[in-house]
PDB file of N, CA and C in Angstrom:
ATOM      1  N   UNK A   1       0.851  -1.173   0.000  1.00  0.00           N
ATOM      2  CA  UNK A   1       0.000   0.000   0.000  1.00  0.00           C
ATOM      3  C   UNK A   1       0.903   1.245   0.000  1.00  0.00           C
ATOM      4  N   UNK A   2       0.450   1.936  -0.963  1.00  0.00           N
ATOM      5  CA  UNK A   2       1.640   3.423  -0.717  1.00  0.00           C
ATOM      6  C   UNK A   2       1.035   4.167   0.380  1.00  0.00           C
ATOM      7  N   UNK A   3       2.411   5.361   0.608  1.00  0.00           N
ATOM      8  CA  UNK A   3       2.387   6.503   1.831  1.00  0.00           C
ATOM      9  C   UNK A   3       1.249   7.002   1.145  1.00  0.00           C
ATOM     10  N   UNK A   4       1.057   7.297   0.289  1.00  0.00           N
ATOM     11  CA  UNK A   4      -0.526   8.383  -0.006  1.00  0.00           C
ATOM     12  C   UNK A   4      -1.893   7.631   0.100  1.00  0.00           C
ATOM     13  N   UNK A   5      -2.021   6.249   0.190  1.00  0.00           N
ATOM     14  CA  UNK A   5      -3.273   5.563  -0.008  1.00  0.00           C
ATOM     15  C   UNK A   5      -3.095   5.504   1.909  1.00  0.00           C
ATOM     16  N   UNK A   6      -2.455   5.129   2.214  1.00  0.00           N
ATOM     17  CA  UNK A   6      -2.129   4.862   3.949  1.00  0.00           C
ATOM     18  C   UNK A   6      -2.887   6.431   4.512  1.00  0.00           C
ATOM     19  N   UNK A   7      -1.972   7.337   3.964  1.00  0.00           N
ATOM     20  CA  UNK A   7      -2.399   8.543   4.550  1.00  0.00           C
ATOM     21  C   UNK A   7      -4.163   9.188   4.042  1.00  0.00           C
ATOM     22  N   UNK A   8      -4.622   9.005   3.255  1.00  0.00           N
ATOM     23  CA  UNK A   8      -5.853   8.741   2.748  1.00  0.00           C
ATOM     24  C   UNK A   8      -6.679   8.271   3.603  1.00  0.00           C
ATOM     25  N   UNK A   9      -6.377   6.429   3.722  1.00  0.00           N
ATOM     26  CA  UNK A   9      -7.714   5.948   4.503  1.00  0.00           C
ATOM     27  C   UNK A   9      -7.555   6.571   6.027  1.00  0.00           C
ATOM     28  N   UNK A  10      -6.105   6.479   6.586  1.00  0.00           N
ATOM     29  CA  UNK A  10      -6.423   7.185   7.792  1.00  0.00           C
ATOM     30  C   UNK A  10      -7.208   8.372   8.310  1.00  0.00           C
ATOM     31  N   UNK A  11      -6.937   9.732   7.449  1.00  0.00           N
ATOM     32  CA  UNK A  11      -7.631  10.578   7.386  1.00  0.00           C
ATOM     33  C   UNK A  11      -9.412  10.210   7.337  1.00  0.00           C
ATOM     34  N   UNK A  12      -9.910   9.450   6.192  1.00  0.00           N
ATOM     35  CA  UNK A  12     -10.997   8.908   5.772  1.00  0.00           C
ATOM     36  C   UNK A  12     -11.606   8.196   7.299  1.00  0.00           C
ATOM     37  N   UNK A  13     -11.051   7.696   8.005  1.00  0.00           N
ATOM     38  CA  UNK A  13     -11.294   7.078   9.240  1.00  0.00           C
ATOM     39  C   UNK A  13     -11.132   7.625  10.195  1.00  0.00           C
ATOM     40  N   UNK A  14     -10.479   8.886  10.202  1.00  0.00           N
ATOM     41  CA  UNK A  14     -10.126   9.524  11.397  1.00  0.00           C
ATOM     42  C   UNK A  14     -11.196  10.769  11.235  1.00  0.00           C
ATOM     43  N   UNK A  15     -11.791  11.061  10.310  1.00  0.00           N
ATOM     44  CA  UNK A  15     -13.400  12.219  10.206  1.00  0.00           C
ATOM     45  C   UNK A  15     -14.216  11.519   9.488  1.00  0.00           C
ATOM     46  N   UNK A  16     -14.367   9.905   9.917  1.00  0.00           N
ATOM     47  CA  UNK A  16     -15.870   9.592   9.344  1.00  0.00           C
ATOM     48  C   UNK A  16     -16.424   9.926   8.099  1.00  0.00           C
ATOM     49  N   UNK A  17     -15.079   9.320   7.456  1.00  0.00           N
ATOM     50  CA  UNK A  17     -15.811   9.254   5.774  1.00  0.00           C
ATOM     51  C   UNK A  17     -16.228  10.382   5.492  1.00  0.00           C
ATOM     52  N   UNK A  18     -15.686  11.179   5.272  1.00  0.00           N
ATOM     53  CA  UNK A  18     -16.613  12.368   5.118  1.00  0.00           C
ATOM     54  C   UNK A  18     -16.528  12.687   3.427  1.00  0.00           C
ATOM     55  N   UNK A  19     -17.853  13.732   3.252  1.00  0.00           N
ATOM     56  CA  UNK A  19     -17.974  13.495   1.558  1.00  0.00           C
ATOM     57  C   UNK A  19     -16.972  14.693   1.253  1.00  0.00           C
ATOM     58  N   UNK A  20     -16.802  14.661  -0.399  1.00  0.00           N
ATOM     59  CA  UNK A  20     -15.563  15.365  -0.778  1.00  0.00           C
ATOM     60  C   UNK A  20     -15.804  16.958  -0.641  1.00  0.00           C
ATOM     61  N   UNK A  21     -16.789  17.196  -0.504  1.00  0.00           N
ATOM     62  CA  UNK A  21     -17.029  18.889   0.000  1.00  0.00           C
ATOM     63  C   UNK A  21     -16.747  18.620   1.489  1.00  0.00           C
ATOM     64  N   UNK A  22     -16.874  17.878   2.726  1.00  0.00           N
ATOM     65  CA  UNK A  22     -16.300  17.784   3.795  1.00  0.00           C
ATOM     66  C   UNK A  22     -14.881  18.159   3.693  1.00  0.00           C
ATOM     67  N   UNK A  23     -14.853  17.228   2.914  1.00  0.00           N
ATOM     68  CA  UNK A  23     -13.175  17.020   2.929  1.00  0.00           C
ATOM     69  C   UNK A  23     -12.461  18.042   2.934  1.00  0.00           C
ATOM     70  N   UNK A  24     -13.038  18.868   1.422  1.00  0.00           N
ATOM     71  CA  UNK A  24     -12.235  20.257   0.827  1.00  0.00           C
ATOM     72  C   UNK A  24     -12.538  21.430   1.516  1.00  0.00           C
ATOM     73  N   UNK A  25     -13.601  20.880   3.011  1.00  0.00           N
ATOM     74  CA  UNK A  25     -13.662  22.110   3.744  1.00  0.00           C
ATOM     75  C   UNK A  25     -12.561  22.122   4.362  1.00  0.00           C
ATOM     76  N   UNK A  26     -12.394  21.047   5.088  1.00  0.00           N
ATOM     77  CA  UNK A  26     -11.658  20.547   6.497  1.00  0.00           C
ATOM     78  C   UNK A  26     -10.084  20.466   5.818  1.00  0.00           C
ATOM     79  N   UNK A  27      -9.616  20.424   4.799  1.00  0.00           N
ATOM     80  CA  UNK A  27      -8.100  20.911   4.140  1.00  0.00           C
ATOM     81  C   UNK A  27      -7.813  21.615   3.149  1.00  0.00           C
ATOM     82  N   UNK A  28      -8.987  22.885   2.490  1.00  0.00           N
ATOM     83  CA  UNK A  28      -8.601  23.689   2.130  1.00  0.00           C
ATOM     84  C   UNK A  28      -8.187  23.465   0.398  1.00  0.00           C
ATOM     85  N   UNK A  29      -8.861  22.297   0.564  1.00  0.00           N
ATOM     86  CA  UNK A  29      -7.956  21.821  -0.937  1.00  0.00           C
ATOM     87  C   UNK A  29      -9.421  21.271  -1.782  1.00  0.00           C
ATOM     88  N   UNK A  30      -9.253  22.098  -2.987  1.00  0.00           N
ATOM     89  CA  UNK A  30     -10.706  21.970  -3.909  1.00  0.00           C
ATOM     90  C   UNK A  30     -11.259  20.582  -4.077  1.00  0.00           C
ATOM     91  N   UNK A  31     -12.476  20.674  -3.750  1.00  0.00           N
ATOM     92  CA  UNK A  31     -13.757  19.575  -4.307  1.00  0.00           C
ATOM     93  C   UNK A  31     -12.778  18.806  -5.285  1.00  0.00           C
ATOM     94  N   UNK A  32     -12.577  18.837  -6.805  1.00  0.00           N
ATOM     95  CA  UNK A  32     -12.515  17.989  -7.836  1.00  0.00           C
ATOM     96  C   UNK A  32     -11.185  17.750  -7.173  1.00  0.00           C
ATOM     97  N   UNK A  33     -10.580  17.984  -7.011  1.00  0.00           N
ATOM     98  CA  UNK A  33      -8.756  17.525  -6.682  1.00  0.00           C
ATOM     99  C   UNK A  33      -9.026  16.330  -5.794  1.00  0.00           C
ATOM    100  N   UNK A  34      -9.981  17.107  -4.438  1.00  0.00           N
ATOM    101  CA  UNK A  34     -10.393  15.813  -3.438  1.00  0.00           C
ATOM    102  C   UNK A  34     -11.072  14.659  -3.981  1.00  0.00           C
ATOM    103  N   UNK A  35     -11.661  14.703  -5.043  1.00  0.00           N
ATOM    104  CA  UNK A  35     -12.305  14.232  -5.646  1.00  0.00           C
ATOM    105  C   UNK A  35     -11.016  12.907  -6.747  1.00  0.00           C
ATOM    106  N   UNK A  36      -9.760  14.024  -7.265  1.00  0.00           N
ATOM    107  CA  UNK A  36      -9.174  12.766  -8.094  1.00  0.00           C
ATOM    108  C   UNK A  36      -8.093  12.194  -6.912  1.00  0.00           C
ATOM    109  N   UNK A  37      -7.800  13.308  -5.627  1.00  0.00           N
ATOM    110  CA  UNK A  37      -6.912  12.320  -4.837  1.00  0.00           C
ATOM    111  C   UNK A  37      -7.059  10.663  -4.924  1.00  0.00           C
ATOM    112  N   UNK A  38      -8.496  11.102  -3.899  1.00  0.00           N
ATOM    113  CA  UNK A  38      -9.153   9.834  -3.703  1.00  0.00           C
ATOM    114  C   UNK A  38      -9.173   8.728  -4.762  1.00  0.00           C
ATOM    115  N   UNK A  39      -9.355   9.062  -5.652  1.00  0.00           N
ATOM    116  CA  UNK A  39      -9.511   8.009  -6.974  1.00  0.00           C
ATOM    117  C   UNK A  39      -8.128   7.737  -7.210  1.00  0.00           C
ATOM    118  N   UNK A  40      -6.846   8.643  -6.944  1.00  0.00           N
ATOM    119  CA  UNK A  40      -5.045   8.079  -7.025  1.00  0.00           C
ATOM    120  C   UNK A  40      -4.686   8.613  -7.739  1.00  0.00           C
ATOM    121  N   UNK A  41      -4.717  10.242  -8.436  1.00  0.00           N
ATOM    122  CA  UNK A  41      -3.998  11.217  -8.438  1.00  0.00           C
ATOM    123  C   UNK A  41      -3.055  11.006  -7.666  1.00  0.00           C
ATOM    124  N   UNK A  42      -1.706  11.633  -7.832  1.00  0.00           N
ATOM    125  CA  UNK A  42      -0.833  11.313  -7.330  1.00  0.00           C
ATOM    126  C   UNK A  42      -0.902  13.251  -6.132  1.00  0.00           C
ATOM    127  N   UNK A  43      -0.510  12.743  -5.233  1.00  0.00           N
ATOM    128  CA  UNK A  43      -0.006  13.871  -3.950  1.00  0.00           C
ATOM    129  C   UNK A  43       0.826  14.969  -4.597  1.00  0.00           C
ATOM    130  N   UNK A  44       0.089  16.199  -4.259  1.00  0.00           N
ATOM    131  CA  UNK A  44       1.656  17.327  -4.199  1.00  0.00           C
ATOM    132  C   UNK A  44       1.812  17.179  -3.028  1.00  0.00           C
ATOM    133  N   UNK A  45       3.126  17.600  -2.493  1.00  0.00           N
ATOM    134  CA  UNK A  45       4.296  17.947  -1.241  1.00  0.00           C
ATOM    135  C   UNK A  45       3.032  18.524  -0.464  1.00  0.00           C
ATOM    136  N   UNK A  46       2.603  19.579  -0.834  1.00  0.00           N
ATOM    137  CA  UNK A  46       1.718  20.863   0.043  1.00  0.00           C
ATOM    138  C   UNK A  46       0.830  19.744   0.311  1.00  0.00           C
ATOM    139  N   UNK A  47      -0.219  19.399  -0.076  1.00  0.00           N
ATOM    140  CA  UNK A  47      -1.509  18.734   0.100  1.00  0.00           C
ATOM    141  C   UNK A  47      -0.953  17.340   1.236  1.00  0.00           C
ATOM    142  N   UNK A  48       0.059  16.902   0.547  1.00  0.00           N
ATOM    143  CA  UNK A  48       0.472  15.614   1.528  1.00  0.00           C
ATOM    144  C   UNK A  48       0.210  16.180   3.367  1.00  0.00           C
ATOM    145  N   UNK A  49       1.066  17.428   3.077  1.00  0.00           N
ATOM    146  CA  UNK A  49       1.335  18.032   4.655  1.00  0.00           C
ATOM    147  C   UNK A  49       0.844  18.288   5.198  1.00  0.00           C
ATOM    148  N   UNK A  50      -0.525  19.137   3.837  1.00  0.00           N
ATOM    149  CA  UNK A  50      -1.827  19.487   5.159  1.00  0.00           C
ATOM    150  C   UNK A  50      -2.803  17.688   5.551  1.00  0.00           C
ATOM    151  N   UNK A  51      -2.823  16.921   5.018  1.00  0.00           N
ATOM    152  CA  UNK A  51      -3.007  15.936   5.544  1.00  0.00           C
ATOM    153  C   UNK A  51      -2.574  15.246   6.679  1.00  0.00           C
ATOM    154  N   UNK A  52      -1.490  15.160   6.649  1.00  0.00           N
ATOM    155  CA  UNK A  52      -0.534  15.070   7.601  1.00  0.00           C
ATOM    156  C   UNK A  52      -0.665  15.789   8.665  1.00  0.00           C
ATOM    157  N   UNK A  53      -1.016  17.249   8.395  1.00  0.00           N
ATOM    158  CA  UNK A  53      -0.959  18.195   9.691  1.00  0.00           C
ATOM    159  C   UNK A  53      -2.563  17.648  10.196  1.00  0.00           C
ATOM    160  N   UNK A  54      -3.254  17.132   9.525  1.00  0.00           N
ATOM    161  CA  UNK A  54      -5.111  17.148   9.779  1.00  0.00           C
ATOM    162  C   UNK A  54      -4.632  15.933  10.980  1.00  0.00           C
ATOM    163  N   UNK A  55      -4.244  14.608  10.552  1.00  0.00           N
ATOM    164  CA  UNK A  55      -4.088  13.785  11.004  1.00  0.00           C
ATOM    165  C   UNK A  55      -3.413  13.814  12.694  1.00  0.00           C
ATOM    166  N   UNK A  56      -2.558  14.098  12.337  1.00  0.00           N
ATOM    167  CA  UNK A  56      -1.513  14.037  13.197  1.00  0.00           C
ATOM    168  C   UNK A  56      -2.318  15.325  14.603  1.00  0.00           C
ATOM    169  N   UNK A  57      -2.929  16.454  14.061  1.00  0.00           N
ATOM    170  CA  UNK A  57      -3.769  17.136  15.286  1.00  0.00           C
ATOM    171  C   UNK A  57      -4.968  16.125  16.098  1.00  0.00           C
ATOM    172  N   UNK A  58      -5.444  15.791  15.029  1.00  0.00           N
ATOM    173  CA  UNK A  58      -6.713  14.954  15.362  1.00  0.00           C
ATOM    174  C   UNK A  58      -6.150  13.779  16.472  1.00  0.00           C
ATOM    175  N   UNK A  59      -5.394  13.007  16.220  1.00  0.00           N
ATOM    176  CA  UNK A  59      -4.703  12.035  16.868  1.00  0.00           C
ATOM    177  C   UNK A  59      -4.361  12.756  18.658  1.00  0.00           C
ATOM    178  N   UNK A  60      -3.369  13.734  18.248  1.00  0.00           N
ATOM    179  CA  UNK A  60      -3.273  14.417  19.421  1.00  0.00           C
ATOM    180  C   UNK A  60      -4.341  14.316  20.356  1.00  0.00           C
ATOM    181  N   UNK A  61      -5.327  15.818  19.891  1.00  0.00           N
ATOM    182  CA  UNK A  61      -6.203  15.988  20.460  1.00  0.00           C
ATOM    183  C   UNK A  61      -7.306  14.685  21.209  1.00  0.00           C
ATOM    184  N   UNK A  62      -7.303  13.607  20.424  1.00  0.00           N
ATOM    185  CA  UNK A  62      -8.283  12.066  20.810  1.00  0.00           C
ATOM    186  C   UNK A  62      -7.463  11.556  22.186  1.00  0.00           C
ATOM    187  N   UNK A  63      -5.968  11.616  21.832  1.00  0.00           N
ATOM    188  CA  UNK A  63      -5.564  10.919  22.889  1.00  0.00           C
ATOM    189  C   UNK A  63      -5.217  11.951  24.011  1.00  0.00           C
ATOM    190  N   UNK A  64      -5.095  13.226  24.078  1.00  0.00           N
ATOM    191  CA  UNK A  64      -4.916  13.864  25.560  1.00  0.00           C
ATOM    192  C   UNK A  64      -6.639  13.696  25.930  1.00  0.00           C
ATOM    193  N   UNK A  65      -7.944  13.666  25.299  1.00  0.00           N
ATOM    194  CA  UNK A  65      -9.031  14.188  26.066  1.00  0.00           C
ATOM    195  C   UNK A  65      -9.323  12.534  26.591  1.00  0.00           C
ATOM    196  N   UNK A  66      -8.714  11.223  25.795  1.00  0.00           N
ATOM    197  CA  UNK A  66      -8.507   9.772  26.626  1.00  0.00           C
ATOM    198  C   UNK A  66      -8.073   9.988  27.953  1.00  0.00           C
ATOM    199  N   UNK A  67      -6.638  10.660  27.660  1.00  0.00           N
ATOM    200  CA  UNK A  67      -5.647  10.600  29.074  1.00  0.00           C
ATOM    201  C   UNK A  67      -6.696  11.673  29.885  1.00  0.00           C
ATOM    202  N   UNK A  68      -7.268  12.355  29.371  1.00  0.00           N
ATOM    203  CA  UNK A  68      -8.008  13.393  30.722  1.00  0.00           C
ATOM    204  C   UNK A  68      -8.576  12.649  31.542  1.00  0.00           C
ATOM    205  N   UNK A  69      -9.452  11.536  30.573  1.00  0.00           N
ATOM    206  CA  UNK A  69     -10.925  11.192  31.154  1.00  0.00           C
ATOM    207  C   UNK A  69     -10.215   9.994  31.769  1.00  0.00           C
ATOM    208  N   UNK A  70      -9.056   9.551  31.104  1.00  0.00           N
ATOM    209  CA  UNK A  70      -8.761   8.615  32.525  1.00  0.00           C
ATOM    210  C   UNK A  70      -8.138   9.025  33.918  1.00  0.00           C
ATOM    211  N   UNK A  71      -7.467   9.892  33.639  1.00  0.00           N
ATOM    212  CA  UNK A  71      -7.263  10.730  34.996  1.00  0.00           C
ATOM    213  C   UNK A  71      -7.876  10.989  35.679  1.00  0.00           C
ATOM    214  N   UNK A  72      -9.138  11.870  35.296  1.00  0.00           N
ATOM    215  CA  UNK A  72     -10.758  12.099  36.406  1.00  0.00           C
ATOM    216  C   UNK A  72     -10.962  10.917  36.742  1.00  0.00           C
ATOM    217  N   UNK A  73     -11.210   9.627  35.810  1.00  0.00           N
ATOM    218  CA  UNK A  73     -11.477   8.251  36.633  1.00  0.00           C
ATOM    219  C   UNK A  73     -10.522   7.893  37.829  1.00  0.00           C
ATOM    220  N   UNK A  74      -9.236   7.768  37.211  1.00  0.00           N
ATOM    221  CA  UNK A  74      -8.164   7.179  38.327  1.00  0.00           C
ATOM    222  C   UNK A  74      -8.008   8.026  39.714  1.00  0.00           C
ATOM    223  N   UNK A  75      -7.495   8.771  39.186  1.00  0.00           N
ATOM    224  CA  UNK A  75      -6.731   9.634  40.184  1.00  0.00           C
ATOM    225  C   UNK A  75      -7.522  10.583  41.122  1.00  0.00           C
ATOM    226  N   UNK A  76      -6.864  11.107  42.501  1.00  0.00           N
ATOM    227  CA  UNK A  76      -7.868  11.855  43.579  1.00  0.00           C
ATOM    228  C   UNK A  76      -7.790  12.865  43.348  1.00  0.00           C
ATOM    229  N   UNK A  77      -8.718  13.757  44.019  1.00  0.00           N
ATOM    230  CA  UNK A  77      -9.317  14.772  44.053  1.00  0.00           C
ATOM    231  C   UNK A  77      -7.475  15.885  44.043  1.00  0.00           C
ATOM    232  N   UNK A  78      -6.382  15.942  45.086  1.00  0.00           N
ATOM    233  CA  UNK A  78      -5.474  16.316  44.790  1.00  0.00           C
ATOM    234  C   UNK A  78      -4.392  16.505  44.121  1.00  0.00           C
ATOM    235  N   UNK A  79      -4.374  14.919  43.358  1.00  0.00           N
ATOM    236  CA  UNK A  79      -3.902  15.301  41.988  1.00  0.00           C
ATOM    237  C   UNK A  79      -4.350  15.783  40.550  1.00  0.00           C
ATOM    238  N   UNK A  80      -5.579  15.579  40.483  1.00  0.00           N
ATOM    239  CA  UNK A  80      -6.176  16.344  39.101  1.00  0.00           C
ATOM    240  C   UNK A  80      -6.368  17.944  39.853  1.00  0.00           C
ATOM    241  N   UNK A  81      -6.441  18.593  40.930  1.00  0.00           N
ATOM    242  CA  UNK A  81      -5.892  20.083  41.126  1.00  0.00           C
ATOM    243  C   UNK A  81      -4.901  20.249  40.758  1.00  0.00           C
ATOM    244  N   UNK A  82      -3.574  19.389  40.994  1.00  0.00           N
ATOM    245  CA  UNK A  82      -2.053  20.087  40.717  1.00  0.00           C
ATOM    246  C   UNK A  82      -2.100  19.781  38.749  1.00  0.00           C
ATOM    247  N   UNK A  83      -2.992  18.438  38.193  1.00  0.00           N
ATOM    248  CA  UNK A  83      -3.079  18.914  36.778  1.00  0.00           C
ATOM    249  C   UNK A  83      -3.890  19.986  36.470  1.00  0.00           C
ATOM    250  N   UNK A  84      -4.449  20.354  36.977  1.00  0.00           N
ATOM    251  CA  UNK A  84      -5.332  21.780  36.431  1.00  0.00           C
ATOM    252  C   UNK A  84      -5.285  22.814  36.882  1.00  0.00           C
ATOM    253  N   UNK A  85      -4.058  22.942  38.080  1.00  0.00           N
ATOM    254  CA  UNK A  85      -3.124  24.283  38.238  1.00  0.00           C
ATOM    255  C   UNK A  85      -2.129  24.009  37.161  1.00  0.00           C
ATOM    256  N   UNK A  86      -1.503  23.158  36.673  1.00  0.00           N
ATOM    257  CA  UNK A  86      -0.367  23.253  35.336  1.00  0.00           C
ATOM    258  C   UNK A  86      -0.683  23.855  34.351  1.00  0.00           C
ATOM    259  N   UNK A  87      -1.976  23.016  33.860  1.00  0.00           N
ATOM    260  CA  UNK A  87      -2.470  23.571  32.693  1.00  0.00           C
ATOM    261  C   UNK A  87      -3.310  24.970  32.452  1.00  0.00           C
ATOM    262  N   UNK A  88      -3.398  25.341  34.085  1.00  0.00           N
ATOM    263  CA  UNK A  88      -3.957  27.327  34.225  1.00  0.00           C
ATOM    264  C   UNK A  88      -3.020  28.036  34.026  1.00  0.00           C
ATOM    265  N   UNK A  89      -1.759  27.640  34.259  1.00  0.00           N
ATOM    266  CA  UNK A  89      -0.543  28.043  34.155  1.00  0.00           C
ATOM    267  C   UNK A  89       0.632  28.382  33.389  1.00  0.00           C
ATOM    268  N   UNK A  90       0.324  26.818  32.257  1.00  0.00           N
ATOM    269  CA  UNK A  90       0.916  26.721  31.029  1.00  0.00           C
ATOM    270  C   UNK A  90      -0.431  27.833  29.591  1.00  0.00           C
ATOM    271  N   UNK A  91      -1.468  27.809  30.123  1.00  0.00           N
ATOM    272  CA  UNK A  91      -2.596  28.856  29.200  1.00  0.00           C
ATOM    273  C   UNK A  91      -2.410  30.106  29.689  1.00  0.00           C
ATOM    274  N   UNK A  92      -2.210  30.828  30.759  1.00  0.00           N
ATOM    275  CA  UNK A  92      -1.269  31.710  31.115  1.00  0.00           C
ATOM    276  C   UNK A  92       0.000  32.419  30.111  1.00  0.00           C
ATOM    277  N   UNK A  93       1.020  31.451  30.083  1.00  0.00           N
ATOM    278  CA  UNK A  93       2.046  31.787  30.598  1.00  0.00           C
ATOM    279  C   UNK A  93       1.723  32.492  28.334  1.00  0.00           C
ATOM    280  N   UNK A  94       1.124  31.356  28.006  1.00  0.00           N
ATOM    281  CA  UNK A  94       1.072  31.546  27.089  1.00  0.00           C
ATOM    282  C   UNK A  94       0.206  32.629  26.156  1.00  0.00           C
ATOM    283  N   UNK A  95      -0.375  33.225  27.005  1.00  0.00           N
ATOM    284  CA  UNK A  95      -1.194  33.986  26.864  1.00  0.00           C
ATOM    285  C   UNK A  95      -0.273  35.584  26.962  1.00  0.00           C
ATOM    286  N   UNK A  96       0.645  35.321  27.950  1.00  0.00           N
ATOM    287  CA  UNK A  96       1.517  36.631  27.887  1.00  0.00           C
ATOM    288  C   UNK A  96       1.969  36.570  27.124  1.00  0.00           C
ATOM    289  N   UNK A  97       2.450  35.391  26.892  1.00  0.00           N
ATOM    290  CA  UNK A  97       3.709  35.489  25.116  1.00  0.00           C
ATOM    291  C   UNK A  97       3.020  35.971  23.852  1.00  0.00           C
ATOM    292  N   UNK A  98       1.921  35.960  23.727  1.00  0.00           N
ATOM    293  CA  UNK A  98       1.183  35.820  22.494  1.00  0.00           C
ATOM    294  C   UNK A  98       0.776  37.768  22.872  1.00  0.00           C
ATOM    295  N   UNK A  99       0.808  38.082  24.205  1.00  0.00           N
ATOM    296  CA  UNK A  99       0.481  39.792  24.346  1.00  0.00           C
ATOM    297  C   UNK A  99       1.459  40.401  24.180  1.00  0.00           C
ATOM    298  N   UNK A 100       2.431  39.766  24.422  1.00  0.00           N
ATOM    299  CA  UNK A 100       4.104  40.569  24.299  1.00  0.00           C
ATOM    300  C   UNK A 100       4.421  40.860  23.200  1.00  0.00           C
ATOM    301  N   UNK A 101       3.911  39.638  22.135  1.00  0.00           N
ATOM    302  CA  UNK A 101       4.163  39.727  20.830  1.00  0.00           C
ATOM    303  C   UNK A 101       3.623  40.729  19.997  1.00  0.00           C
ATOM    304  N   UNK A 102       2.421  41.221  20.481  1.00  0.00           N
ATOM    305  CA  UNK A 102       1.328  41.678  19.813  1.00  0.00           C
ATOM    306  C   UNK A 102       1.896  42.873  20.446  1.00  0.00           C
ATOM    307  N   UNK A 103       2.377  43.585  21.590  1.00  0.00           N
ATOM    308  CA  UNK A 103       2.922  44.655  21.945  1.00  0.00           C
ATOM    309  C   UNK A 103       3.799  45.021  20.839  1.00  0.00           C
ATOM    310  N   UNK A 104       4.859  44.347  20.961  1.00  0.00           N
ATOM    311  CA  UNK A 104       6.085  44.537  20.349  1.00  0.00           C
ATOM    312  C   UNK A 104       6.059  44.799  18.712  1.00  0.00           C
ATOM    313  N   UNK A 105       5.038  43.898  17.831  1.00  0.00           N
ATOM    314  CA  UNK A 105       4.508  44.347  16.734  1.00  0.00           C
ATOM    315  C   UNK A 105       4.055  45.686  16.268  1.00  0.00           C
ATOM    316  N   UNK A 106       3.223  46.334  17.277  1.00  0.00           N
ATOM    317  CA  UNK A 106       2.392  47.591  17.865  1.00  0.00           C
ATOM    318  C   UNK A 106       3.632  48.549  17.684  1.00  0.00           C
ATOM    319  N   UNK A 107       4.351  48.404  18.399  1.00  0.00           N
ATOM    320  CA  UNK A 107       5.724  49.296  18.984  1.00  0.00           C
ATOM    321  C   UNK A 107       6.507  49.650  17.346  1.00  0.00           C
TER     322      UNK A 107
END
């Protein structure tokens, strides 16, 4: 199976089949193109990546909100506080960086 048919069905399985106007919403990349990918047009570089980038977020995102919900199951009441003082902390910290930036642009 090639890297582009691999990266295909995953995507295809990872948003539920979705139809080719789904598709060309969710990567930006026109109806008919999505349309001859699928059929085995061959990949540009760009299109591969935003696939790649679709995938690879989606994945992320499935498995930290797993690890959340097993954490609320497992773990006590004092350790999911010290995870959700981290993560007030790390949205914070990041939140200044992203104002500093926007200062300094300004300036």
């Amino acid at each position: 199976m090639s890297e582009q048919k691999k990266i295909l069905d995953q995507f295809m399985s990872l948003y539920n089949r979705p139809t080719y106007e789904e598709m060309s919403s969710v990567t930006g990349i026109q109806v008919t193109r999505c349309f001859r990918l699928v059929n085995g047009a061959e990949m540009k570089l760009k299109e591969y990546l935003i696939f790649k980038k679709l995938i690879s977020d989606k994945v992320a995102s499935e498995s930290l909100i797993t690890l959340a919900e097993s954490c609320l199951v497992s773990l006590n009441e004092t350790a999911l506080k010290e995870i959700a003082d981290l993560c007030e902390r790390k949205l914070f910290f990041k939140h200044l960086s992203t104002e500093s930036h926007l200062i300094e642009k300004q300036a």
